[in-house]
Protein backbone atom coordinates (compact mmCIF):
# COMPACT_ATOMS: atom_id res chain seq x y z
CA UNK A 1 -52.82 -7.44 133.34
CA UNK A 2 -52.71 -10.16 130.18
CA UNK A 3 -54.76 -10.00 127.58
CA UNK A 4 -55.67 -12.90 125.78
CA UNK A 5 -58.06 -14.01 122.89
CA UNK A 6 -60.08 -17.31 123.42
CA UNK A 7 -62.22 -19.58 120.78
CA UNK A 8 -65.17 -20.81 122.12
CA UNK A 9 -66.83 -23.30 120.09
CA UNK A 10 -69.67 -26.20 120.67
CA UNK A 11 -71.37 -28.67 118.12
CA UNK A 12 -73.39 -30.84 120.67
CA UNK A 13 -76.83 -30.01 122.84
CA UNK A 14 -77.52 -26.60 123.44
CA UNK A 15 -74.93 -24.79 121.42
CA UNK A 16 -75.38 -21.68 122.57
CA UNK A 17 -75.88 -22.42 126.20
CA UNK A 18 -73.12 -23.72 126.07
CA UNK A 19 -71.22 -20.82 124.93
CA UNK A 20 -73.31 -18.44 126.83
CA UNK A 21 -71.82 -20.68 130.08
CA UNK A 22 -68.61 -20.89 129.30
CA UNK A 23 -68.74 -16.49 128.42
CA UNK A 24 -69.90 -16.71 132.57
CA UNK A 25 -67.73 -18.90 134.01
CA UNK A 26 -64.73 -17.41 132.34
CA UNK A 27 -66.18 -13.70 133.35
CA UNK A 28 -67.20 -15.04 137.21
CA UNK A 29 -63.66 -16.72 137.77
CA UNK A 30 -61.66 -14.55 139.80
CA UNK A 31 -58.51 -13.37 138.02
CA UNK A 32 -60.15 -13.30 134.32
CA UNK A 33 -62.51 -10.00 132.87
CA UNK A 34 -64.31 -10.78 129.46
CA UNK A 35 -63.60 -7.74 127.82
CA UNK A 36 -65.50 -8.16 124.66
CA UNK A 37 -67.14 -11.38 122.57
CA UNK A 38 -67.92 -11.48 119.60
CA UNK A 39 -71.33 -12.06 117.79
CA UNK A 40 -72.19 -15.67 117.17
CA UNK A 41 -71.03 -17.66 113.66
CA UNK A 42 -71.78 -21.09 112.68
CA UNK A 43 -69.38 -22.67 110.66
CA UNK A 44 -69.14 -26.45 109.12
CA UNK A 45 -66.89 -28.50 111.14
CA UNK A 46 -63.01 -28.96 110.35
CA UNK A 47 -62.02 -33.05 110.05
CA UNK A 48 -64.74 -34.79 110.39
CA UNK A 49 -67.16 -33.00 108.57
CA UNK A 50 -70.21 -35.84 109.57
CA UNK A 51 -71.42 -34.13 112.79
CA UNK A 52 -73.30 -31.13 113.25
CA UNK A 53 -72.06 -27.59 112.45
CA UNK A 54 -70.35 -25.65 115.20
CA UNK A 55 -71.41 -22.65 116.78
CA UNK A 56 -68.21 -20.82 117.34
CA UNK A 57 -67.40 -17.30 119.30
CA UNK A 58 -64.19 -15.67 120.10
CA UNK A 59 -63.56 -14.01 123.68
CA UNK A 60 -61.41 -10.70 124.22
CA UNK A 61 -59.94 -10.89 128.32
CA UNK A 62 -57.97 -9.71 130.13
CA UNK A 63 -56.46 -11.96 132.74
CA UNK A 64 -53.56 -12.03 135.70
CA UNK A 65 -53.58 -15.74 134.77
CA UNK A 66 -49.96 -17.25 133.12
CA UNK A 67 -50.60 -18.87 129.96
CA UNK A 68 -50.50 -22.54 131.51
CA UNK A 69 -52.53 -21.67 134.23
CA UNK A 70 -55.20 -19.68 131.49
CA UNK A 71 -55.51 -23.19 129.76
CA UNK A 72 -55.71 -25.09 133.12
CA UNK A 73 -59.36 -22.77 133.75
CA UNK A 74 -60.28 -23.49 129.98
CA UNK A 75 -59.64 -26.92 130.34
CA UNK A 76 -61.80 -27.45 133.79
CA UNK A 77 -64.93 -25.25 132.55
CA UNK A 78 -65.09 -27.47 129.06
CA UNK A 79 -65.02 -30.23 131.62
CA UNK A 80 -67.75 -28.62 133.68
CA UNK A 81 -69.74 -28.25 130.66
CA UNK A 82 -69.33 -32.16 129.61
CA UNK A 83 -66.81 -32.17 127.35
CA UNK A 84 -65.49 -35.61 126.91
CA UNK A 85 -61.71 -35.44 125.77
CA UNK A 86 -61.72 -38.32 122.70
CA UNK A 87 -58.10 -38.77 121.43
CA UNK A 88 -58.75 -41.19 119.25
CA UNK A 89 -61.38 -38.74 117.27
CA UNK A 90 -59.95 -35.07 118.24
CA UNK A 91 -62.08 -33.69 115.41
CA UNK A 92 -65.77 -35.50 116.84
CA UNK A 93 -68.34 -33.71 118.30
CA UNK A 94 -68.26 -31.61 121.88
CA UNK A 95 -69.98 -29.52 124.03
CA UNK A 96 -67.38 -26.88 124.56
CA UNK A 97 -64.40 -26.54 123.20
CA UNK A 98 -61.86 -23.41 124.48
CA UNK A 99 -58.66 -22.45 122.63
CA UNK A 100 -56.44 -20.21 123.90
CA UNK A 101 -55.72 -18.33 120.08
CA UNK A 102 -53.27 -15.59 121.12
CA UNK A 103 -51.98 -14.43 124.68
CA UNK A 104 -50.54 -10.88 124.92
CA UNK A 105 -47.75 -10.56 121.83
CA UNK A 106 -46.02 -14.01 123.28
CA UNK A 107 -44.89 -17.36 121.50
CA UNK A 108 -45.38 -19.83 123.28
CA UNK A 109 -44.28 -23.43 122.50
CA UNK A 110 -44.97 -25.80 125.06
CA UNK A 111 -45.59 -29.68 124.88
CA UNK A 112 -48.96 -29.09 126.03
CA UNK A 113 -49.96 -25.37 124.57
CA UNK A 114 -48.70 -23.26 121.52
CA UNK A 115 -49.43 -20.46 121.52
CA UNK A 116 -50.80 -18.38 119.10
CA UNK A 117 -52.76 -20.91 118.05
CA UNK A 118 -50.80 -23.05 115.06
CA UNK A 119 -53.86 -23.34 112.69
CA UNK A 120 -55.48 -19.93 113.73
CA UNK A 121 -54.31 -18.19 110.42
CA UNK A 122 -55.94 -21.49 108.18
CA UNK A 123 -59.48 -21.05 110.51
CA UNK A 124 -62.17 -18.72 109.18
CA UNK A 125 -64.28 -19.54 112.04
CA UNK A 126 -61.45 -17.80 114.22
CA UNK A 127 -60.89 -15.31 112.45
CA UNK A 128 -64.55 -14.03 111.40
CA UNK A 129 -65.46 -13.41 114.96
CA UNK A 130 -61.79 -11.98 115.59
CA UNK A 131 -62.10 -9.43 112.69
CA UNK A 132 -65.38 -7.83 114.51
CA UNK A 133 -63.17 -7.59 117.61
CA UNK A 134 -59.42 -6.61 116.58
CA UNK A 135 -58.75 -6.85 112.66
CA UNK A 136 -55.82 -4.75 113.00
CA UNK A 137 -54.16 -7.50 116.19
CA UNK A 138 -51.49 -8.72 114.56
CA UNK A 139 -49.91 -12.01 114.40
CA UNK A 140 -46.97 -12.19 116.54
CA UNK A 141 -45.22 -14.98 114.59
CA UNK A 142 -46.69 -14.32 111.21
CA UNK A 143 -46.58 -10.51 111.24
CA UNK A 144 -49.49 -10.79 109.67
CA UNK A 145 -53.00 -8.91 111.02
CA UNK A 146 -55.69 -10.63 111.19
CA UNK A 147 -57.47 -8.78 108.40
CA UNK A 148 -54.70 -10.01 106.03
CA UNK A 149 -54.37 -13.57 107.31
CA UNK A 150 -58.81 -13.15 106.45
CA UNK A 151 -58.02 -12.61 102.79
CA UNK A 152 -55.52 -15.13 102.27
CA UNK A 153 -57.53 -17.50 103.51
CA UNK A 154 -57.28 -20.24 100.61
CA UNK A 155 -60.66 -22.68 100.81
CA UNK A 156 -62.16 -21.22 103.75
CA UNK A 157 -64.83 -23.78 105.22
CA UNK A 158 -68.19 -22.00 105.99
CA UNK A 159 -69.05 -19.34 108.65
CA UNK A 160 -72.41 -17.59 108.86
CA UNK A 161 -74.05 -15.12 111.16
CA UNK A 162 -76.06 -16.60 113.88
CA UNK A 163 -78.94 -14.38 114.39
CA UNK A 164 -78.01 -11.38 115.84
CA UNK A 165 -77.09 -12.71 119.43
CA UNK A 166 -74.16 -12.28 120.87
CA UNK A 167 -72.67 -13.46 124.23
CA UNK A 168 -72.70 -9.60 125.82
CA UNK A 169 -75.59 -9.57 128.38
């Protein structure tokens, strides 16, 4: 068994339904267990900051899934869920967005996935909701935990509590 952390973000329609789907779909697809999720942050977009804020979540699973094959599942629930893939505006607004932010200890550079994630260490709205689940995980590239990649965070953009709701039914 894998285990993988995922970002689950949305700044369009119901942004919590939408994460609240995605938690399920991920959970009710056969070969994937949502171990943990974290609480709910909203944060102020990266880019393009004229859109909505995001309201982001990060997913602990565990998964027999290869990496490809992990974003291939990511990929069709976001489409499920309406995402519209925009290359010309990669930072605009979605419904769901899924990133695969580490998978087991590996490094993984691929034409279509890198894993970890290559901005992960520069994103506070990763790595809020990752220090309530594994501060101590550590960078496999980096070396770096997660608590210390937190505090070296230069000009972090912002990332609030949402409520008190998380994605754990």
């Amino acid at each position: 068994m894998n285990t993988a952390f995922i970002c689950a973000g949305s700044n369009l329609g119901d942004r919590v339904g939408y994460l609240q789907q995605a938690n399920n779909l991920l959970n009710y697809t056969e070969g994937i267990t949502v171990i943990m999720s974290s609480s709910l942050y909203e944060s102020e977009p990266v880019g393009y900051k004229d859109q909505e804020w995001f309201v982001n979540a990060v997913l602990h699973i565990e998964t027999t899934f290869t990496p490809l094959e992990l974003l291939e599942v990511c990929m069709r629930i976001e489409k499920q869920l309406g995402r519209v893939r925009d290359l010309e505006n990669q930072w605009g607004e979605r419904t769901l967005d899924l990133d695969i932010l580490f998978y087991d200890n590996k490094i993984i550079n691929e034409d279509s996935l890198q894993i970890p994630h290559p901005r992960v260490h520069e994103r506070a709205y990763a790595l809020v909701p990752m220090l309530e689940i594994d501060p101590d995980f550590v960078h496999p590239k980096l070396k770096k935990t997660i608590c210390e990649m937190h505090s070296e965070l230069e000009e972090p953009e912002e990332v609030y509590l949402y409520g008190t709701r998380s994605m754990d039914f």
